[in-house]
N, C-alpha and C. Protein backbone atom coordinates (compact mmCIF):
# COMPACT_ATOMS: atom_id res chain seq x y z
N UNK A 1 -6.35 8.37 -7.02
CA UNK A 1 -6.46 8.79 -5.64
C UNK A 1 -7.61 8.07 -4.95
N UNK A 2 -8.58 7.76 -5.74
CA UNK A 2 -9.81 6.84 -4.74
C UNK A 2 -9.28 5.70 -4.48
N UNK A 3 -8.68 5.09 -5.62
CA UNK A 3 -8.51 3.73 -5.38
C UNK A 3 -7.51 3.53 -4.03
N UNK A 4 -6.76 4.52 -3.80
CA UNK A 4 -6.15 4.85 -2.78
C UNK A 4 -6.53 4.90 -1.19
N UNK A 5 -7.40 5.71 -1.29
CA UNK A 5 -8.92 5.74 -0.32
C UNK A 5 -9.42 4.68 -0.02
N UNK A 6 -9.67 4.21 -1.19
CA UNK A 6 -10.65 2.58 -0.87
C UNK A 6 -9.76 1.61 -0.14
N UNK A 7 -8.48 1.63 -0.76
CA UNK A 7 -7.38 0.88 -0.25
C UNK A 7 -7.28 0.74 0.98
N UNK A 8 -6.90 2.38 1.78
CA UNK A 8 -7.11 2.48 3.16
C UNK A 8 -8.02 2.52 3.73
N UNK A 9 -9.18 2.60 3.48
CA UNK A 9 -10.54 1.89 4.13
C UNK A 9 -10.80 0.56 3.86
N UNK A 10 -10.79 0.34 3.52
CA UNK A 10 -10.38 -1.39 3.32
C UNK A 10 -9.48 -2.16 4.33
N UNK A 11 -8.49 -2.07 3.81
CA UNK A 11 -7.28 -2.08 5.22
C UNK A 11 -7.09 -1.68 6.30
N UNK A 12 -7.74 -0.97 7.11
CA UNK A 12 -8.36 -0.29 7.96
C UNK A 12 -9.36 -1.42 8.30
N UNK A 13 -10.63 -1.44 7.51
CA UNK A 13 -11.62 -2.52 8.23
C UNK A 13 -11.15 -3.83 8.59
N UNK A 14 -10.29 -4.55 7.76
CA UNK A 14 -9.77 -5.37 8.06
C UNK A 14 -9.30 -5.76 9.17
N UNK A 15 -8.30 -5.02 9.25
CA UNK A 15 -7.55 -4.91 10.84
C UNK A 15 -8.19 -4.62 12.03
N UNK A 16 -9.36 -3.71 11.96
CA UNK A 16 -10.28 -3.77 13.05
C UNK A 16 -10.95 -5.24 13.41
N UNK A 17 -10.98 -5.86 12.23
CA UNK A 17 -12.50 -6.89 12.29
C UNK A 17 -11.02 -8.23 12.54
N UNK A 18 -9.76 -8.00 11.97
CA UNK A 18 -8.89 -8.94 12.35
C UNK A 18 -8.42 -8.85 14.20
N UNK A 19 -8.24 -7.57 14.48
CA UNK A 19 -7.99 -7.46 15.93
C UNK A 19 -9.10 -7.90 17.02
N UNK A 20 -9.80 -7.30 16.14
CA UNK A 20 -11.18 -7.77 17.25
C UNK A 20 -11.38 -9.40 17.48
N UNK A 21 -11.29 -10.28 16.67
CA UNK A 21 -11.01 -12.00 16.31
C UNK A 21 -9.99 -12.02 17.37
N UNK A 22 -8.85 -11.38 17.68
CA UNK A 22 -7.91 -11.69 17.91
C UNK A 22 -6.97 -12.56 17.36
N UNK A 23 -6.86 -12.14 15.94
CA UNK A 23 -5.85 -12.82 15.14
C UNK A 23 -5.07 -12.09 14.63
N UNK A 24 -3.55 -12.51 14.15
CA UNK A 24 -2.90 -11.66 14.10
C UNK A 24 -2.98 -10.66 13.00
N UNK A 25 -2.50 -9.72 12.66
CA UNK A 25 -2.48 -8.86 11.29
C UNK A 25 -1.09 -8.87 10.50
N UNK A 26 -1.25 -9.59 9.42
CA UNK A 26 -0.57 -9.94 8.08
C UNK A 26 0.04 -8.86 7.55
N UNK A 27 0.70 -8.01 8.51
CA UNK A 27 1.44 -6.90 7.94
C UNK A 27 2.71 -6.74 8.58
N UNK A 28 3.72 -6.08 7.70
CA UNK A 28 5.29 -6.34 7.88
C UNK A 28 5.39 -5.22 9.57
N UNK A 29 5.82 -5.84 10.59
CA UNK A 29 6.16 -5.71 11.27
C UNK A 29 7.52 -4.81 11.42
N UNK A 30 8.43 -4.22 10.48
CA UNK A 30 9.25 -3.52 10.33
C UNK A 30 9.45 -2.37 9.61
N UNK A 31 10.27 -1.26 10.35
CA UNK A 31 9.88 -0.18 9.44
C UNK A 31 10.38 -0.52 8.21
N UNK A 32 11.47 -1.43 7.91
CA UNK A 32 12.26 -1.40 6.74
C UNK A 32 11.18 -2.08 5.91
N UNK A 33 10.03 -3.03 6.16
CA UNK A 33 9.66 -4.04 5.28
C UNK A 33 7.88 -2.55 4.60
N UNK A 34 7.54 -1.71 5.38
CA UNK A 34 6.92 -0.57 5.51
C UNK A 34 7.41 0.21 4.17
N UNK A 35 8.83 0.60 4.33
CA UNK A 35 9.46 1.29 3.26
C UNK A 35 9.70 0.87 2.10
N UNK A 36 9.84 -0.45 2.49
CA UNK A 36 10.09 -1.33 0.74
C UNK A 36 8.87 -1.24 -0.11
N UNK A 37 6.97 -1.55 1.27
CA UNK A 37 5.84 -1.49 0.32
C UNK A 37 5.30 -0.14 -0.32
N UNK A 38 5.98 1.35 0.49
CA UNK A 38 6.38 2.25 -0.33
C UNK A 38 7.06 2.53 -1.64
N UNK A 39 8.58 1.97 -1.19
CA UNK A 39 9.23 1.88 -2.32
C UNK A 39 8.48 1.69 -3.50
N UNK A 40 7.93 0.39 -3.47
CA UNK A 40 7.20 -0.10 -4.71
C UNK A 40 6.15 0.31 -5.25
N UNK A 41 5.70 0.91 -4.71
CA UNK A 41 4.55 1.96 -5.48
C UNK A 41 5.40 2.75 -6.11
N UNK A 42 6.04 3.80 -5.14
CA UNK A 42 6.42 4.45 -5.72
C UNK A 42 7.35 4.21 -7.08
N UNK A 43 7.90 3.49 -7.14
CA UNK A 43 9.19 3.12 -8.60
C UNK A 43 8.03 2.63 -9.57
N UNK A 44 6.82 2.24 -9.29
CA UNK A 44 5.86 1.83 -10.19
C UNK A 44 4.94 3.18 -10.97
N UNK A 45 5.10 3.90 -9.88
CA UNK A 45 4.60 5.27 -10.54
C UNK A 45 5.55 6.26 -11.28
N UNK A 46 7.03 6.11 -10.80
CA UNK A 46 8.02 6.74 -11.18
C UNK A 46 8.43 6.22 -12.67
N UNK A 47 8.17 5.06 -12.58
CA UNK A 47 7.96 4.51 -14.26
C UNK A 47 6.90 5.17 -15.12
N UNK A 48 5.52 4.67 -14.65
CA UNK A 48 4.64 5.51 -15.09
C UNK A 48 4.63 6.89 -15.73
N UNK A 49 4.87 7.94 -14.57
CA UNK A 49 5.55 9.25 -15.03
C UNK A 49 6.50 9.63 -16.44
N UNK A 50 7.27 8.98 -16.07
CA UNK A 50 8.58 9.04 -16.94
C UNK A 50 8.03 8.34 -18.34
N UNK A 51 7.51 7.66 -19.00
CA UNK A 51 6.88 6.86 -19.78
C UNK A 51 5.93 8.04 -20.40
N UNK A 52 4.72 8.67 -19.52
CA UNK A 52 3.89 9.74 -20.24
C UNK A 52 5.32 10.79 -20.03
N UNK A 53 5.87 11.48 -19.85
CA UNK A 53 7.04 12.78 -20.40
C UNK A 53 7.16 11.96 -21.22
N UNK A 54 8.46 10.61 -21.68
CA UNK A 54 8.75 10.05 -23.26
C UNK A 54 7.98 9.82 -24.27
N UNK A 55 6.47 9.99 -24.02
CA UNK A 55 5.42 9.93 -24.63
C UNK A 55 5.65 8.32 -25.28
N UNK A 56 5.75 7.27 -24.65
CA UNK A 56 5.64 5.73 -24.70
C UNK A 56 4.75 5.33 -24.19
């Protein structure tokens, strides 16, 4: 969960200190491309999970 935190404070500063430059921000412009960088956490944790229950 911090690393999580840090993540979005991080990304967060970025984009301030990128907008303020006035350059653009390197992030998917679509909700679909939004849901995919969801997606992928999530199926990465959904592995995870499932792995500690099989005890592997």
């Amino acid at each position: 969960m911090t690393a999580l935190l840090v993540s979005l404070l991080v990304g967060l500063g970025i984009g301030i200190f990128l907008k303020i430059l006035g350059l653009p921000v390197p992030v998917p412009h679509s909700f679909g491309g939004i849901m995919g960088l969801i997606g992928m956490f999530a199926g990465a944790e959904l592995v995870v999970l499932i792995c500690d229950r099989l005890g592997v």
